[in-house]
C-alpha atoms as a PDB file:
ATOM      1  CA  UNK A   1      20.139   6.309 -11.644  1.00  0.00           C
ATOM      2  CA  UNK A   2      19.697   2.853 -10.195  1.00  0.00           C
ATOM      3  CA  UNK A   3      23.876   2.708  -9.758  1.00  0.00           C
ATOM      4  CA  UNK A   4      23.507   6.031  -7.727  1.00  0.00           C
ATOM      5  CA  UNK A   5      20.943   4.963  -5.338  1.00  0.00           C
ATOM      6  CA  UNK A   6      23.752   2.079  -4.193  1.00  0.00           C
ATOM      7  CA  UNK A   7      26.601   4.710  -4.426  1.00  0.00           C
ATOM      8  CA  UNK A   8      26.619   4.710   0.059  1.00  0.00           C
ATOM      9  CA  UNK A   9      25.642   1.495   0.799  1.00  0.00           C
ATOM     10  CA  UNK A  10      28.097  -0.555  -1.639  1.00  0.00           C
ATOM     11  CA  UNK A  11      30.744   2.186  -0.613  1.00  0.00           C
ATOM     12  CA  UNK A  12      30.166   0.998   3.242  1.00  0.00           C
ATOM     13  CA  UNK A  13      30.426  -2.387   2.333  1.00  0.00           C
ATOM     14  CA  UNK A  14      33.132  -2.487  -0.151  1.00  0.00           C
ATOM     15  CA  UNK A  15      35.583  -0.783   2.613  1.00  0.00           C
ATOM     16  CA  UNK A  16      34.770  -4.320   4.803  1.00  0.00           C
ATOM     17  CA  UNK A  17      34.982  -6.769   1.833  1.00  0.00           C
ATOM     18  CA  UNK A  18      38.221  -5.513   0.822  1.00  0.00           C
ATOM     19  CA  UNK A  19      39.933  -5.587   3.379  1.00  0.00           C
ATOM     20  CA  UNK A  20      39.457  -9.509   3.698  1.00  0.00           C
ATOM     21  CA  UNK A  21      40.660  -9.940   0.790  1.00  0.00           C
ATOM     22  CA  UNK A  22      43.786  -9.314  -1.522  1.00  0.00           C
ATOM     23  CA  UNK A  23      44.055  -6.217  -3.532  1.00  0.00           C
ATOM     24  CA  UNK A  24      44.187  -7.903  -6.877  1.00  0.00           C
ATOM     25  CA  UNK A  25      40.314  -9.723  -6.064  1.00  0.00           C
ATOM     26  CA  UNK A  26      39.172  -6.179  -5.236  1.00  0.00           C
ATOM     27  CA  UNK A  27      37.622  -4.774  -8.816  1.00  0.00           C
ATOM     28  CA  UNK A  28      36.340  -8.390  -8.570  1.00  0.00           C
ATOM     29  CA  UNK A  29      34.274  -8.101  -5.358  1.00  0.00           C
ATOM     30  CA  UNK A  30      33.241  -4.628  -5.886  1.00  0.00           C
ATOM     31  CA  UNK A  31      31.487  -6.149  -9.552  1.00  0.00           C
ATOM     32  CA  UNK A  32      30.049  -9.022  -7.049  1.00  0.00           C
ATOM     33  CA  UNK A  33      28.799  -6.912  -4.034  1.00  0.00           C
ATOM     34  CA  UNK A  34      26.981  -4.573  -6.727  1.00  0.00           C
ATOM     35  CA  UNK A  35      25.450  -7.726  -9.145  1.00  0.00           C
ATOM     36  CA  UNK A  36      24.160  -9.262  -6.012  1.00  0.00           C
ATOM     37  CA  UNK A  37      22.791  -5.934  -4.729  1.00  0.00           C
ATOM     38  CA  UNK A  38      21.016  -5.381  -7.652  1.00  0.00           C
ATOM     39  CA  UNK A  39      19.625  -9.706  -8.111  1.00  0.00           C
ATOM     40  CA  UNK A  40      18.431  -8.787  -4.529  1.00  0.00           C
ATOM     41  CA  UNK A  41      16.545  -6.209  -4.911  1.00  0.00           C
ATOM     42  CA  UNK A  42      14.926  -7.419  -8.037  1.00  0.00           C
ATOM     43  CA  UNK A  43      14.366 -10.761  -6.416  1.00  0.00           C
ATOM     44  CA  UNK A  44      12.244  -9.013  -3.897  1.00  0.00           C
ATOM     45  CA  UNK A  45      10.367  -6.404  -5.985  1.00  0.00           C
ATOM     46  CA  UNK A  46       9.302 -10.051  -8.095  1.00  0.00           C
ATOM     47  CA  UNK A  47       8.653 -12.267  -4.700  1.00  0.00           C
ATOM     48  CA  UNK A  48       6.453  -9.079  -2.583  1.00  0.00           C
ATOM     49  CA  UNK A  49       3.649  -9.498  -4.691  1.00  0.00           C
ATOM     50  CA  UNK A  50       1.952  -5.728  -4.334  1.00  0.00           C
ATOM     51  CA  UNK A  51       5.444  -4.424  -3.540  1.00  0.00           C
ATOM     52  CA  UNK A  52       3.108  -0.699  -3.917  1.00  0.00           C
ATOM     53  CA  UNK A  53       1.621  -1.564  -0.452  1.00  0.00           C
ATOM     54  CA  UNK A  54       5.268  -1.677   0.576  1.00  0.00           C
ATOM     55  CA  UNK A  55       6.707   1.136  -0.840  1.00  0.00           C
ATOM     56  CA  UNK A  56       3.650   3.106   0.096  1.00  0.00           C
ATOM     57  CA  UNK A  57       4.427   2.266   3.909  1.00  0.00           C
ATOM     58  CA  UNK A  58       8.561   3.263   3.871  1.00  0.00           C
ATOM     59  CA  UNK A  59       6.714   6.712   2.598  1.00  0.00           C
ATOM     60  CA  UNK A  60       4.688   7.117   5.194  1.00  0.00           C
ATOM     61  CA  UNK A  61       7.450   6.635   7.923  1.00  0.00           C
ATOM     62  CA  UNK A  62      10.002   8.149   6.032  1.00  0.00           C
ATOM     63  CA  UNK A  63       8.678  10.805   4.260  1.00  0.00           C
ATOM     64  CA  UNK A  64       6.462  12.310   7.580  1.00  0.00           C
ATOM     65  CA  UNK A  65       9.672  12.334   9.657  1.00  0.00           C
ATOM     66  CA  UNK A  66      12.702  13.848   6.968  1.00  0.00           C
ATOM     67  CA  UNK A  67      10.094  16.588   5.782  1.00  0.00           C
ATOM     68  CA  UNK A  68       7.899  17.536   8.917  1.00  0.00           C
ATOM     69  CA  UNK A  69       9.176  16.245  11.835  1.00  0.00           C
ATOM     70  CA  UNK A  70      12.668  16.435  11.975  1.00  0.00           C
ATOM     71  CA  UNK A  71      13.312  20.305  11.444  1.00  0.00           C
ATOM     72  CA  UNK A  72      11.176  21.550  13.627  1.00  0.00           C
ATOM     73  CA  UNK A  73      13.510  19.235  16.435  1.00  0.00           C
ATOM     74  CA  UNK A  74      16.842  20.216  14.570  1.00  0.00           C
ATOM     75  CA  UNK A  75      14.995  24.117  14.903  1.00  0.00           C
ATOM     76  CA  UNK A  76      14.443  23.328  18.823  1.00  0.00           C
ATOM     77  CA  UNK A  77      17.768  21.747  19.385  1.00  0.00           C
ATOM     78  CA  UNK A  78      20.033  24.529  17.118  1.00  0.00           C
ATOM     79  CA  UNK A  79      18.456  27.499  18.744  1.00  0.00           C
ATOM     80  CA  UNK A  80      19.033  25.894  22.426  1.00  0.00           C
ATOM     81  CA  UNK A  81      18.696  28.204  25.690  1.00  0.00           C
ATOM     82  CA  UNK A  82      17.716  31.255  23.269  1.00  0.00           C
ATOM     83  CA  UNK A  83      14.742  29.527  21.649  1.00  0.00           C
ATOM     84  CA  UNK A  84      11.209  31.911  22.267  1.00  0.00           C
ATOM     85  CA  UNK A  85       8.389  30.760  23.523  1.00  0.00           C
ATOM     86  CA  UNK A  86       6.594  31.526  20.757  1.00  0.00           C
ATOM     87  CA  UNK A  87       9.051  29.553  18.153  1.00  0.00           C
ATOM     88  CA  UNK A  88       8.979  26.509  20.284  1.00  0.00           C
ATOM     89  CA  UNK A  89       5.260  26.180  20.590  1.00  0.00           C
ATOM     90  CA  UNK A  90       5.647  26.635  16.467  1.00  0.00           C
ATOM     91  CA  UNK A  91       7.929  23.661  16.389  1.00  0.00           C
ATOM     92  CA  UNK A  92       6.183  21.716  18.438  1.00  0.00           C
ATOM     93  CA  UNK A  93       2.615  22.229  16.607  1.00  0.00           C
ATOM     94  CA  UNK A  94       4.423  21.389  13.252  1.00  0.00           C
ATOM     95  CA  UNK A  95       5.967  18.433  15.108  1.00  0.00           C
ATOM     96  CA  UNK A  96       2.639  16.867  16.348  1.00  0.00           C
ATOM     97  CA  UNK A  97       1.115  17.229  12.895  1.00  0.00           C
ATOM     98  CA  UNK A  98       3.879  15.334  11.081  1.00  0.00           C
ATOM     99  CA  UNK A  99       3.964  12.800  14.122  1.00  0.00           C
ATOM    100  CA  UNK A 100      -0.171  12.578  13.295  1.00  0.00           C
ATOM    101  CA  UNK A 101       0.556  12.156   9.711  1.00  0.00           C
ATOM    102  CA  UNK A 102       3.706   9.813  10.735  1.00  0.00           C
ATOM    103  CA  UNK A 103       0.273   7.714  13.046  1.00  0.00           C
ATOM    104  CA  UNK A 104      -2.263   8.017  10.153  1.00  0.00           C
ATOM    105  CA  UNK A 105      -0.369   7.215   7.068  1.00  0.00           C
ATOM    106  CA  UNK A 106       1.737   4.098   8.629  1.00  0.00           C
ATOM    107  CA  UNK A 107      -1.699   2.712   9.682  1.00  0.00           C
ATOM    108  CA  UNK A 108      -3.471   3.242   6.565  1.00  0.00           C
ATOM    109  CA  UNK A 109      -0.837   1.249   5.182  1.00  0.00           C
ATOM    110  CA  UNK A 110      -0.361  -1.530   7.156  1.00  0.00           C
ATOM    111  CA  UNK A 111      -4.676  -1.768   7.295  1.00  0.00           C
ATOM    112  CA  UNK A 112      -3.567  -2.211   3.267  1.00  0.00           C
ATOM    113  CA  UNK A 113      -1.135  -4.847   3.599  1.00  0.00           C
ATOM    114  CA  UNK A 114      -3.387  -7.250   6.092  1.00  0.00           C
ATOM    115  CA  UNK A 115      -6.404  -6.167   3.849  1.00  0.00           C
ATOM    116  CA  UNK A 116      -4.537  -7.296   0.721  1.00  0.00           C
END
C-alpha cells in the first residue's frame, strides 16, 4: 500500500525528471525519485520525535474540510441561482460546524505540539 500512496505524486514528478534526461536513464530515475521518496519520508517519521502530534494535526485540517466542509460549498455552488433558502441555510449550518471543528481540533493540536 505504501507504493500506492506515491502513485500521483512520483507520477507528477517523473513527467519533469524525464524529460531532462535521456530515455535510456528513465527506468533509472523513476527507481531513484521513488527510493528517495520513500528514505524521506522515513527520515522524517525517525527525526519528528512524536510524529502522532503531527499526524494528529494534518487530520484535523484535512479531515474537517474533505468530509464536512467542502460539500456543503460544492452543494451551494452546483445548485447555483436555484438553490432554496432553506437548503442554503442547511449548508451553511453544516459548514460552520466543520469550520468549528476545522478551529477546535487544529488548536487542540498545535496546544499538543508546544505542550510536548
Amino acid at each position: 500500500s505504501y507504493s500506492l500512496q506515491f502513485y500521483v505524486p512520483v507520477n507528477l514528478l517523473n513527467l519533469s525528471i524525464q524529460r531532462r534526461i535521456s530515455a535510456q536513464h528513465h527506468l533509472i530515475a523513476d527507481y531513484a525519485l521513488r527510493f528517495s521518496l520513500v528514505l524521506l519520508t522515513f527520515a522524517l517519521a525517525a527525526a519528528i520525535p512524536r510524529l502522532e502530534l503531527f499526524i494528529s494535526l494534518v487530520g484535523a485540517a484535512s479531515s474537517s474540510t474533505l468530509a464536512i466542509m467542502a460539500p456543503p460549498v460544492i452543494d451551494t455552488v452546483t445548485q447555483g441561482n436555484t438553490c432554496s433558502w432553506p437548503r442554503a441555510l442547511k449548508n451553511m449550518a453544516i459548514f460552520t460546524l466543520g469550520f468549528f471543528g476545522f478551529i477546535t481540533g487544529s488548536y487542540v493540536s498545535i496546544k499538543n505540539i508546544i505542550k510536548y
